[in-house]
N, C-alpha and C. Protein backbone atom coordinates (compact mmCIF):
# COMPACT_ATOMS: atom_id res chain seq x y z
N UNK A 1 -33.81 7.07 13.28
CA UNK A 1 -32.90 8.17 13.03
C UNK A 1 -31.99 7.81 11.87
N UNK A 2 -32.04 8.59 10.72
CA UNK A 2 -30.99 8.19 9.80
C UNK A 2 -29.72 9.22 10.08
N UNK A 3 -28.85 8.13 9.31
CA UNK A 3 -27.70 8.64 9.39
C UNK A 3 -26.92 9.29 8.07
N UNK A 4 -26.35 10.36 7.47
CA UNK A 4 -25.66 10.28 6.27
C UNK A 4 -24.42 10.54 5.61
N UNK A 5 -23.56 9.74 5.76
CA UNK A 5 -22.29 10.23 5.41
C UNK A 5 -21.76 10.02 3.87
N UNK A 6 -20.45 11.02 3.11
CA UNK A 6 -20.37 10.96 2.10
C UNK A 6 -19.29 9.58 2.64
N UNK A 7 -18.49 9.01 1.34
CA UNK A 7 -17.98 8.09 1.07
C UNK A 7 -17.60 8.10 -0.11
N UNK A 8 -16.00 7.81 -0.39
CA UNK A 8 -15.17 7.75 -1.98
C UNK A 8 -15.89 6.42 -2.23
N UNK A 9 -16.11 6.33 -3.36
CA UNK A 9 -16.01 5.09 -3.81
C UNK A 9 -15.01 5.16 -5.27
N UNK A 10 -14.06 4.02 -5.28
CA UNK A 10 -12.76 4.50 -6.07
C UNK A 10 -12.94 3.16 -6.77
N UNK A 11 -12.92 3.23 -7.99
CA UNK A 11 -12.38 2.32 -9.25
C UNK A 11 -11.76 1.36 -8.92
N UNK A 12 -11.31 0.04 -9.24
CA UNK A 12 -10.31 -0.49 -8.95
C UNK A 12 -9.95 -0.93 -10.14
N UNK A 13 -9.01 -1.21 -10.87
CA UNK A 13 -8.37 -1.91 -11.92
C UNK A 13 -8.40 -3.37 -12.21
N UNK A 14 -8.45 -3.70 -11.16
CA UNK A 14 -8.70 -5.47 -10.99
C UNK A 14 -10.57 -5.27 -10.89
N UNK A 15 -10.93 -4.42 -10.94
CA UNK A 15 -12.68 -4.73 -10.92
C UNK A 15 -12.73 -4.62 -9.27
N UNK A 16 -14.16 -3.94 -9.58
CA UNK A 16 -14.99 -3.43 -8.21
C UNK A 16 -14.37 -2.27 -7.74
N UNK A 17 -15.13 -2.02 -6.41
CA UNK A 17 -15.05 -0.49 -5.78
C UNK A 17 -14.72 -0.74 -4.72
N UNK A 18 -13.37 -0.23 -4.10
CA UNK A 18 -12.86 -0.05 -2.67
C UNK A 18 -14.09 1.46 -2.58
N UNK A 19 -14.97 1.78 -0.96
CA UNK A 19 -15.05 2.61 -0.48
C UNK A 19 -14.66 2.85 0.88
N UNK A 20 -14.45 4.17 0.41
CA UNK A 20 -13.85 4.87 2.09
C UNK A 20 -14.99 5.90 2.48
N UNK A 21 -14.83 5.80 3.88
CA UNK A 21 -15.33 7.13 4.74
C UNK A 21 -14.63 8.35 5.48
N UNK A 22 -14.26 8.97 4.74
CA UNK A 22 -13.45 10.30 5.41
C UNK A 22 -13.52 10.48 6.88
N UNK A 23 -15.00 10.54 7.01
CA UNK A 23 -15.11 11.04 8.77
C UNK A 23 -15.21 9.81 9.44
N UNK A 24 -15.05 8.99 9.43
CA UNK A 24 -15.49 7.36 9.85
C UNK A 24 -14.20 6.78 9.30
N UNK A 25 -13.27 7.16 10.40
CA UNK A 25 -11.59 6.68 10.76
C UNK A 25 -11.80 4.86 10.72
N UNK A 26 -11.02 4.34 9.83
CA UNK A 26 -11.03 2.94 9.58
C UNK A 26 -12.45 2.19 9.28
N UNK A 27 -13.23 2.68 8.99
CA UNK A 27 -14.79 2.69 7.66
C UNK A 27 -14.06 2.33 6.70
N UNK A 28 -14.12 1.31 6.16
CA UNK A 28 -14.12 0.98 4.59
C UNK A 28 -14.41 -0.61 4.25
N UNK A 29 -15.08 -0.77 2.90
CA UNK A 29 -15.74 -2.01 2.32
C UNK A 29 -14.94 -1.87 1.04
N UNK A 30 -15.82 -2.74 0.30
CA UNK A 30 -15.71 -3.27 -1.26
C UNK A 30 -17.10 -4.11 -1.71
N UNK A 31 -16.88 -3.87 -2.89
CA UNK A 31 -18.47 -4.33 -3.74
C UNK A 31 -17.64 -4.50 -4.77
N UNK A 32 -18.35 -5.39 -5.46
CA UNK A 32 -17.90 -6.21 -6.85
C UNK A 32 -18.10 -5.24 -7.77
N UNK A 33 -19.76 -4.12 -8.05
CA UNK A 33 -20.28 -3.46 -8.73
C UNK A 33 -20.70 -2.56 -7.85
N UNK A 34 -20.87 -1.08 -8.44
CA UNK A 34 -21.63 -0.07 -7.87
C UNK A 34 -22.75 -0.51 -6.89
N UNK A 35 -23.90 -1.16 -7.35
CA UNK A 35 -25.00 -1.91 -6.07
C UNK A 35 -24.45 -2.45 -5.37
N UNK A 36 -23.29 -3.55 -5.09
CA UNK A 36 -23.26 -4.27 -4.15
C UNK A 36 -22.49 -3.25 -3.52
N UNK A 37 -21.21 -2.66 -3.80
CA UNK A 37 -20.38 -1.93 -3.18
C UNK A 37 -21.30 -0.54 -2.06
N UNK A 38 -22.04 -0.21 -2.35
CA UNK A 38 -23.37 0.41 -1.73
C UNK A 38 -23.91 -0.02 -0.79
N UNK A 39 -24.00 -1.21 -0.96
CA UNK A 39 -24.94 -2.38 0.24
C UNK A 39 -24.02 -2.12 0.96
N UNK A 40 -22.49 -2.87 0.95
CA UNK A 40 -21.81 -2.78 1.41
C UNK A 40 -21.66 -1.67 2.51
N UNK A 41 -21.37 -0.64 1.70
CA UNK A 41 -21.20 0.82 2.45
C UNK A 41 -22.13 0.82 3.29
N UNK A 42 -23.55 0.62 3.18
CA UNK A 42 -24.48 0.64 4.55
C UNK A 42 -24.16 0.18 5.58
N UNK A 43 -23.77 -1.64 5.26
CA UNK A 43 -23.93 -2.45 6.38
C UNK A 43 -22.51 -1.44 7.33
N UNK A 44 -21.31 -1.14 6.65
CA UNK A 44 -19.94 -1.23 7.41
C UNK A 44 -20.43 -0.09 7.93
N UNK A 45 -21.25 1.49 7.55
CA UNK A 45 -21.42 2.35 7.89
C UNK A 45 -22.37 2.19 9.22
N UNK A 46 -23.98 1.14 8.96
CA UNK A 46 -24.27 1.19 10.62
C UNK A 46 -23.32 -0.23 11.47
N UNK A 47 -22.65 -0.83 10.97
CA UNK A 47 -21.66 -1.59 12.08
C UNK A 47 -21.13 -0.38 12.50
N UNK A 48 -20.14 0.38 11.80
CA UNK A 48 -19.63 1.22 12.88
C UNK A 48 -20.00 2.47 13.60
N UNK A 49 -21.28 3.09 13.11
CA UNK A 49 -22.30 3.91 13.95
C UNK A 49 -22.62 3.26 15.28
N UNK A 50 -23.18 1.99 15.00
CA UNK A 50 -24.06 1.02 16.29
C UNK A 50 -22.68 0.73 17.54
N UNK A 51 -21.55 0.37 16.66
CA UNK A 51 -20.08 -0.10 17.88
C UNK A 51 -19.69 1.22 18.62
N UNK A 52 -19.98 2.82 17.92
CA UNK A 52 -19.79 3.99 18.95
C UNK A 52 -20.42 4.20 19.59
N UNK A 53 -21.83 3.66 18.93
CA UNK A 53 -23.26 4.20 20.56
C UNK A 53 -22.72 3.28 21.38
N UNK A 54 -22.66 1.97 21.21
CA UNK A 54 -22.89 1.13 22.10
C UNK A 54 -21.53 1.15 23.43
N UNK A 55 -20.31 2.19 22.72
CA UNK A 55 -19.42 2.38 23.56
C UNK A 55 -19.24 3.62 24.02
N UNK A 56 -20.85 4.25 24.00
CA UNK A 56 -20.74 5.95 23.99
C UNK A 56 -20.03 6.50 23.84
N UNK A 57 -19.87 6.46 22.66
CA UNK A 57 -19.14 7.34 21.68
C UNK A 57 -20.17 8.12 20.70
N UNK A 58 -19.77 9.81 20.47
CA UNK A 58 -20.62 10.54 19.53
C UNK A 58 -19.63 10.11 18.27
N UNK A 59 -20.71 10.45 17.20
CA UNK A 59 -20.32 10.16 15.69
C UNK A 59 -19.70 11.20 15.41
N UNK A 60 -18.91 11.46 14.37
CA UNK A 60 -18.44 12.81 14.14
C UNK A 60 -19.33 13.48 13.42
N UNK A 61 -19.02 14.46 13.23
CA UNK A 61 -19.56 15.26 12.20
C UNK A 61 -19.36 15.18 10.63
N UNK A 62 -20.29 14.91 9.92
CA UNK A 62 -20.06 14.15 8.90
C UNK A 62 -19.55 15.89 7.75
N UNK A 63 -18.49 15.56 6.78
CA UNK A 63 -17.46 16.52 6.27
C UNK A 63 -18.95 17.13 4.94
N UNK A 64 -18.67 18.14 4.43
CA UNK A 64 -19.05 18.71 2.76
C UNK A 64 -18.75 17.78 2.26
N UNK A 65 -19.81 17.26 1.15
CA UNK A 65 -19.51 16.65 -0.10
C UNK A 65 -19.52 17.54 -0.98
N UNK A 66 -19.47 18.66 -1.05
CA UNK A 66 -18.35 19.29 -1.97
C UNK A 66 -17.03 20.15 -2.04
N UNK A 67 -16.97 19.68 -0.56
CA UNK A 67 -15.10 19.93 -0.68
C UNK A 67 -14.84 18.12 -0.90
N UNK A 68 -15.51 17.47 -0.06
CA UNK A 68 -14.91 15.72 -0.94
C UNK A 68 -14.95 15.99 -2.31
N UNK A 69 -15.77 16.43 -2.82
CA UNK A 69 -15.75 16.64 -5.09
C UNK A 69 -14.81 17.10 -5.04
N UNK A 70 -14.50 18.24 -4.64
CA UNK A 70 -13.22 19.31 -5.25
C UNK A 70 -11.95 18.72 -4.83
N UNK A 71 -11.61 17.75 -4.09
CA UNK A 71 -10.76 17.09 -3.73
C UNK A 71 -10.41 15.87 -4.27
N UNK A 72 -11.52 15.05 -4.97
CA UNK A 72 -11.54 13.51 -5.69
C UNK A 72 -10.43 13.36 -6.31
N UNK A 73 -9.94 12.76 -6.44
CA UNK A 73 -9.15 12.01 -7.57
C UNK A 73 -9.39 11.22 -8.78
N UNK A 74 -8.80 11.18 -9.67
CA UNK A 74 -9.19 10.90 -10.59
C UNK A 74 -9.91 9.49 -10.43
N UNK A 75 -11.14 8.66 -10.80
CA UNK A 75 -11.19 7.18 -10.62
C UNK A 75 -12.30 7.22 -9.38
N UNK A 76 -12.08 8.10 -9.15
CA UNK A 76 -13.27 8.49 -7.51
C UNK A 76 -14.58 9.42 -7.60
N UNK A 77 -15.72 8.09 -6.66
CA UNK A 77 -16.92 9.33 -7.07
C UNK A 77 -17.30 9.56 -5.65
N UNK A 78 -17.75 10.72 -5.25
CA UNK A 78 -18.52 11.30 -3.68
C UNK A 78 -19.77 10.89 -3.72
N UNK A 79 -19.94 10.00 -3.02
CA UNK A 79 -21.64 9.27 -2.96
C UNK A 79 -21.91 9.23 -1.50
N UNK A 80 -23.12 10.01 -0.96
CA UNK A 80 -23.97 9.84 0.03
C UNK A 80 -24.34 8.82 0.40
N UNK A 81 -24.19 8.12 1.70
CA UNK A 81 -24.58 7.16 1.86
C UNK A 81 -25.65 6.85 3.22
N UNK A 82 -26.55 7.00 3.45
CA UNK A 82 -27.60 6.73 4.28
C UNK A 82 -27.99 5.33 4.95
N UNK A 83 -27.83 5.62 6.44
CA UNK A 83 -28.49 4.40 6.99
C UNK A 83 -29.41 4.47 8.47
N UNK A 84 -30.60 3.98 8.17
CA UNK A 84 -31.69 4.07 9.18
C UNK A 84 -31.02 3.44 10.36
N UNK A 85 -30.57 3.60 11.13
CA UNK A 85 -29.94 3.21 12.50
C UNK A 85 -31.41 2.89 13.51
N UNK A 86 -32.38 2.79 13.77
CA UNK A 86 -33.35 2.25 14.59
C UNK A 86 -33.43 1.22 13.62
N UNK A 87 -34.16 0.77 12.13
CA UNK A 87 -34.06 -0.43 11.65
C UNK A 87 -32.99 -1.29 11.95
N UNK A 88 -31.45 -0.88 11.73
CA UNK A 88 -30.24 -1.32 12.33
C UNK A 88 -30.37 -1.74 13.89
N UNK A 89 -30.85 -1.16 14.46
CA UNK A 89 -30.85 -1.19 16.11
C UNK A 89 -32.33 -2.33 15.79
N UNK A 90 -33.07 -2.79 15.33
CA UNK A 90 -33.94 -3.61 15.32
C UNK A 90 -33.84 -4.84 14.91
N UNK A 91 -33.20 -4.83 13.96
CA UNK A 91 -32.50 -5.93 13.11
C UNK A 91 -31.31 -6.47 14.26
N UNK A 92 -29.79 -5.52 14.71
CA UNK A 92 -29.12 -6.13 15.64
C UNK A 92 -29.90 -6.83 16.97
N UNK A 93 -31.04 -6.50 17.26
CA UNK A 93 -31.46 -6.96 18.62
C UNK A 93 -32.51 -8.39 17.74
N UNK A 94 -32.47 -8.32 17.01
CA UNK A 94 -33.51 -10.02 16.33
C UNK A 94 -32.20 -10.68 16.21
N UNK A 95 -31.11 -10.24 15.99
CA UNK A 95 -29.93 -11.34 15.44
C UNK A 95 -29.62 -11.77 16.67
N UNK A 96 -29.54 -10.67 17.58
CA UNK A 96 -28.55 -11.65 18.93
C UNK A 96 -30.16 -12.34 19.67
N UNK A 97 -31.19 -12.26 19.69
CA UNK A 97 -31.90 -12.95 20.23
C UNK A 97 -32.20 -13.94 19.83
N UNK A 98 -32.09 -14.58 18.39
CA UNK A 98 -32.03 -15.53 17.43
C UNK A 98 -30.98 -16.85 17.53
């Protein structure tokens, strides 16, 4: 089952990208560069998908990415971010059995 939520990813002045998740209350990473900052965004996005199932909890409803555009700030881009949550759920169950 994938998952897809938008996410700011914002400039930083000192270098790299703080991202946030609007609908995903306390969601946020950093990446050095656009790719890593991405990776990033996956892993923190299924950590905190996998910590609501696992405390049955529903996900929210993920917001328009284009009311996030029409809202950006300057320095900020709206990027989709996708993550296969059964690979996630496959991968977490090899780590703790490992």
């Amino acid at each position: 089952m994938n998952a897809i939520y938008p996410a700011k990813f914002i400039y930083e002045d000192t270098g790299g990208y703080s991202v946030l998740f609007p609908d995903l209350k306390g969601c946020a990473t950093f990446g050095d560069n656009p790719e890593h900052a991405l990776s990033m965004a996956r892993e923190a996005m299924g950590l905190y998908l996998a910590a609501l199932e696992e405390h049955n909890h529903s996900a929210p409803p993920a917001s328009s990415i284009a009311v996030l555009e029409a809202t950006a700030q300057p320095g900020e881009q709206v990027v989709r971010v996708m993550v296969d949550l059964n690979d996630y759920r496959r991968n977490k169950a090899k780590t703790l059995t490992a």
